[in-house]
Protein backbone atom coordinates (compact mmCIF):
# COMPACT_ATOMS: atom_id res chain seq x y z
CA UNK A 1 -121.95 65.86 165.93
CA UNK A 2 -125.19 65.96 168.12
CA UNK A 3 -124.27 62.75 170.16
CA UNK A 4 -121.49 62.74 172.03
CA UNK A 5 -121.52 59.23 172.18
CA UNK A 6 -121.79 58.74 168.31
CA UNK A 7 -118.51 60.89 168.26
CA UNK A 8 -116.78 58.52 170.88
CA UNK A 9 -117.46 55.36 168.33
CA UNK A 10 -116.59 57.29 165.48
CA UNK A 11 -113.20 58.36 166.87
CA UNK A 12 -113.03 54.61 168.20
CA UNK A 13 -113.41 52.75 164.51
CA UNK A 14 -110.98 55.69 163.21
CA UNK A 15 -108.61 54.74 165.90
CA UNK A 16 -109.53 50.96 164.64
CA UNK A 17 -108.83 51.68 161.08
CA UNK A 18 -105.75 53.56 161.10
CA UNK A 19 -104.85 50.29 163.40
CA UNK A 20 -105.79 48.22 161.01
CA UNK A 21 -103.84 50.40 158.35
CA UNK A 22 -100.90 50.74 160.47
CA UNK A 23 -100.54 47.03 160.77
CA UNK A 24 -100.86 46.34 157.20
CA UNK A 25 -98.54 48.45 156.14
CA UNK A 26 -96.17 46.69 158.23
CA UNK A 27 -96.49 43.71 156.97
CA UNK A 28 -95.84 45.08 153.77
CA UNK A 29 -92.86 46.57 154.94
CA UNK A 30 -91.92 43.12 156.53
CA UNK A 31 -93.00 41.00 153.37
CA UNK A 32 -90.62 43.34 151.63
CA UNK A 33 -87.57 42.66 153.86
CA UNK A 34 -88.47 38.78 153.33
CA UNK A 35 -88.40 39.06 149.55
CA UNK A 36 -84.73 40.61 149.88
CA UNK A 37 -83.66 37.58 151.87
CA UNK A 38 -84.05 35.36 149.49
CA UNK A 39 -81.24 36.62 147.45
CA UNK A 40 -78.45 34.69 149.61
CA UNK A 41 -76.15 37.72 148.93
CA UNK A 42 -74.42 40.53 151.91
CA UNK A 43 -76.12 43.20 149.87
CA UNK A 44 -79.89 42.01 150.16
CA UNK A 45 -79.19 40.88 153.61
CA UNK A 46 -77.98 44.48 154.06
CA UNK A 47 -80.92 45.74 152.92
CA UNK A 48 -83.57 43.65 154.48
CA UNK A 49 -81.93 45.25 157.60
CA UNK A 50 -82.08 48.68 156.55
CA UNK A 51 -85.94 48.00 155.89
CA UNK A 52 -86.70 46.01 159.08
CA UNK A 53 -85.37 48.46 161.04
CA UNK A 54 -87.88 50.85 160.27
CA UNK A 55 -90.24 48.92 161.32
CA UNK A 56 -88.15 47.55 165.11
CA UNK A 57 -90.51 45.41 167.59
CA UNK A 58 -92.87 44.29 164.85
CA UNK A 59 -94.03 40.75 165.37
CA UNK A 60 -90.53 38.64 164.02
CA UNK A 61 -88.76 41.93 162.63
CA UNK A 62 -86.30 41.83 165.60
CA UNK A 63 -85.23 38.20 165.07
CA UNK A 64 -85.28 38.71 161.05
CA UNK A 65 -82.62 41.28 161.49
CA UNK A 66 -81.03 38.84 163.99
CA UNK A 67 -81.12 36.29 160.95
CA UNK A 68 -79.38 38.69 158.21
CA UNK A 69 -76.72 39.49 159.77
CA UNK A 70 -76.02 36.12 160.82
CA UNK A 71 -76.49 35.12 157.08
CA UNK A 72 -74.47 38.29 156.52
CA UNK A 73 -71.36 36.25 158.53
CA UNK A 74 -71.67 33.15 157.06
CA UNK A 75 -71.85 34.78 153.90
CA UNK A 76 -68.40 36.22 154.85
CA UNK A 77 -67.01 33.79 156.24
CA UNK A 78 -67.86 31.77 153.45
CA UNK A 79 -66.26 34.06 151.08
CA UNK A 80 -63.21 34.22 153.51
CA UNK A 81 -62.80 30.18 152.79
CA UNK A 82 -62.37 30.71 149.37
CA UNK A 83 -60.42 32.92 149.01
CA UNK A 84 -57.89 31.36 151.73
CA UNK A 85 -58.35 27.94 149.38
CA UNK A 86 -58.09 29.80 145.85
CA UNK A 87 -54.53 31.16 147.65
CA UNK A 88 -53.36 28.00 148.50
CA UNK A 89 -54.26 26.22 145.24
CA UNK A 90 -52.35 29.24 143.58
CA UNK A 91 -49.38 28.72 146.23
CA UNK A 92 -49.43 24.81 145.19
CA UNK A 93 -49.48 25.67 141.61
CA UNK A 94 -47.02 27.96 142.13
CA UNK A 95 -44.93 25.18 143.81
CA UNK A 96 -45.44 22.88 140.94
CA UNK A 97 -44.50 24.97 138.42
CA UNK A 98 -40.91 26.12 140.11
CA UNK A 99 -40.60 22.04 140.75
CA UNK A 100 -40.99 21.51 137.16
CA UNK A 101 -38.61 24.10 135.80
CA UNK A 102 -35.86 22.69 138.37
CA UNK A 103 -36.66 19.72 136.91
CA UNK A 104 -36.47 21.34 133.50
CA UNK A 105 -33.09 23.00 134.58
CA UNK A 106 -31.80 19.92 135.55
CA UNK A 107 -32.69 17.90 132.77
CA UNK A 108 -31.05 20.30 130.19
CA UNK A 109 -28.03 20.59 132.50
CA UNK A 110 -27.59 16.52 132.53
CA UNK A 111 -28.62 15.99 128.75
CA UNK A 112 -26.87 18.89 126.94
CA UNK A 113 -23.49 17.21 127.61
CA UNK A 114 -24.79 13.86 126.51
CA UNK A 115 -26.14 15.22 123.21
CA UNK A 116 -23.08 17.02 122.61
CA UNK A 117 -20.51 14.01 123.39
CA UNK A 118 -22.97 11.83 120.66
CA UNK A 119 -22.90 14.99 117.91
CA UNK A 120 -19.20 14.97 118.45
CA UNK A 121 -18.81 11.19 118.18
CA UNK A 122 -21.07 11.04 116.00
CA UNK A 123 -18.84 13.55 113.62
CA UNK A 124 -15.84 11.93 114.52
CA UNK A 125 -17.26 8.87 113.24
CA UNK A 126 -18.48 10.07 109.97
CA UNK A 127 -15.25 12.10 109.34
CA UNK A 128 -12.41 10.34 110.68
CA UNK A 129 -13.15 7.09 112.31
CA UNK A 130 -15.37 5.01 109.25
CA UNK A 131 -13.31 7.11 106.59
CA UNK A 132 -9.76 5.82 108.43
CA UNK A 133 -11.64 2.16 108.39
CA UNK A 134 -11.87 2.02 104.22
CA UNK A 135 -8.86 3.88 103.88
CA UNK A 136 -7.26 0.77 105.60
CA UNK A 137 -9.50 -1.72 103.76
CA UNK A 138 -8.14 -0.10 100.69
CA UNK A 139 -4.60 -0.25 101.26
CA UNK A 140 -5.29 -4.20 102.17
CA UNK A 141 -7.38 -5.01 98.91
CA UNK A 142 -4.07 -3.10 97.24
CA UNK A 143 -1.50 -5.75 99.30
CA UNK A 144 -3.55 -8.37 98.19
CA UNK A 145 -4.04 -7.18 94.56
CA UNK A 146 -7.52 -6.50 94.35
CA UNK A 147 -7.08 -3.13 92.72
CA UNK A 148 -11.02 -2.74 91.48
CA UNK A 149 -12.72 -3.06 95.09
CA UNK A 150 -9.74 -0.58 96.50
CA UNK A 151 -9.88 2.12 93.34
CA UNK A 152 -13.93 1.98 94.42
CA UNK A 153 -13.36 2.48 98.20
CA UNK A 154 -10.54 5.44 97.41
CA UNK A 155 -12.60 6.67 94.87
CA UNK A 156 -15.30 7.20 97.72
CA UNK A 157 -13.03 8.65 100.45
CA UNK A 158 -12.12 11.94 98.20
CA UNK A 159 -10.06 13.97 99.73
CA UNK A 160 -9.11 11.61 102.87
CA UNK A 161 -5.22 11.79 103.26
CA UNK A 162 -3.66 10.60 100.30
CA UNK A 163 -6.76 8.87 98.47
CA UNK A 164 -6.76 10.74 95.63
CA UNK A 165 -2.85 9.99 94.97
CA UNK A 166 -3.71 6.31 96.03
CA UNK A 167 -6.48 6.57 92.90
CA UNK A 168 -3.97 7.64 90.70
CA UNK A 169 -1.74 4.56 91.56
CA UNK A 170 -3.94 2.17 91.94
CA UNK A 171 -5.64 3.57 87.89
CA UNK A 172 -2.27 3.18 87.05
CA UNK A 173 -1.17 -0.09 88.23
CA UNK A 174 -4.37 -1.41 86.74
CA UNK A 175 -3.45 -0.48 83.68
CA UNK A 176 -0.16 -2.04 84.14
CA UNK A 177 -1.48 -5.22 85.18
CA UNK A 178 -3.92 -4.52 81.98
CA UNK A 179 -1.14 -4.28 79.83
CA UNK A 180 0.98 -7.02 80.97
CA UNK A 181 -1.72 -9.17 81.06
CA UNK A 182 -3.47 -8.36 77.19
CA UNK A 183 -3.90 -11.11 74.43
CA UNK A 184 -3.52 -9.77 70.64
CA UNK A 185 -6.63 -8.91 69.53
CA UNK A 186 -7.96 -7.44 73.07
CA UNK A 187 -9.06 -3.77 73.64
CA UNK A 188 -7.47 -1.92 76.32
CA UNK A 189 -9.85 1.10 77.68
CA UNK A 190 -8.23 4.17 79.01
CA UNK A 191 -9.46 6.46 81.86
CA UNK A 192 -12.48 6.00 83.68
């Protein structure tokens, strides 16, 4: 360079520029953190950090930093909250469902007896009780002579006691009182 002068400006606008380029590039490096901030999640916000900090003092860097990991705690803490209220809804549900088996328990303890008494009275019913009933009918429509109604009612009963015996008599004394009873010229049928 012939001019000493020429030299200073020249080393003066290089100074400039790499100013100039120096201070763009931060920005860049700033915009960059901003875009990861957006996210709303610990990892971006992690991130942004690691980026801004390359670039500490530059105009809002500091207090962007500042920001994340304040977002960073509220993102924790937030996190924290439910987790503490997904526990509790568990331990509730948890509750409910050891309330409901006692209840369960309890209900089968109270009702198995009850079922069982009414299956037993029910078969005492059906096998002794309402077959003892027409067995007694039967022997009454035989005191009072109405042999058809009682060989029906024994007929029914089987094998209860003496019913098939009391058939037997009661065919028999039908076909006494038949006998005694016939005109000449009737038809007397035997058996069943």
């Amino acid at each position: 360079f012939a001019d000493n002068k020429l030299k200073s400006q020249l080393d003066e606008y290089v100074i400039l520029c790499n100013a100039i380029i120096e201070e763009n590039r931060k920005d860049s490096i700033l915009d960059e953190a901003k875009s990861h901030m957006t996210a709303n999640e610990i990892s971006s916000y992690e991130s942004a950090i690691n980026i801004l900090e390359t670039i500490c003092g530059w105009k809002d860097a500091d207090e962007q930093i500042t920001i994340c990991k304040k977002n960073i705690e509220k993102i924790k803490e937030q996190e924290e909250n439910e987790r503490l209220e997904r526990e509790q809804r568990l331990e509730i549900a948890r509750k409910e469902a050891e309330r409901r088996a006692k209840r369960n328990k309890m209900i089968a303890i109270v009702t198995t007896p009850i079922v069982c008494a009414i299956i037993a009275f029910a078969i005492l019913l059906n096998a002794v009780i309402i077959p003892n009933v027409k067995y007694n009918n039967a022997m009454v429509l035989i005191d009072a002579g109405n042999l058809d109604e009682a060989y029906t009612i024994l007929k029914e009963l089987g094998d209860y006691k003496d019913s098939a015996d009391k058939v037997s008599e009661v065919r028999l004394a039908k076909t006494k009182e038949q006998l005694r009873n016939i005109n000449v010229g009737e038809y007397i049928m035997f058996g069943e």
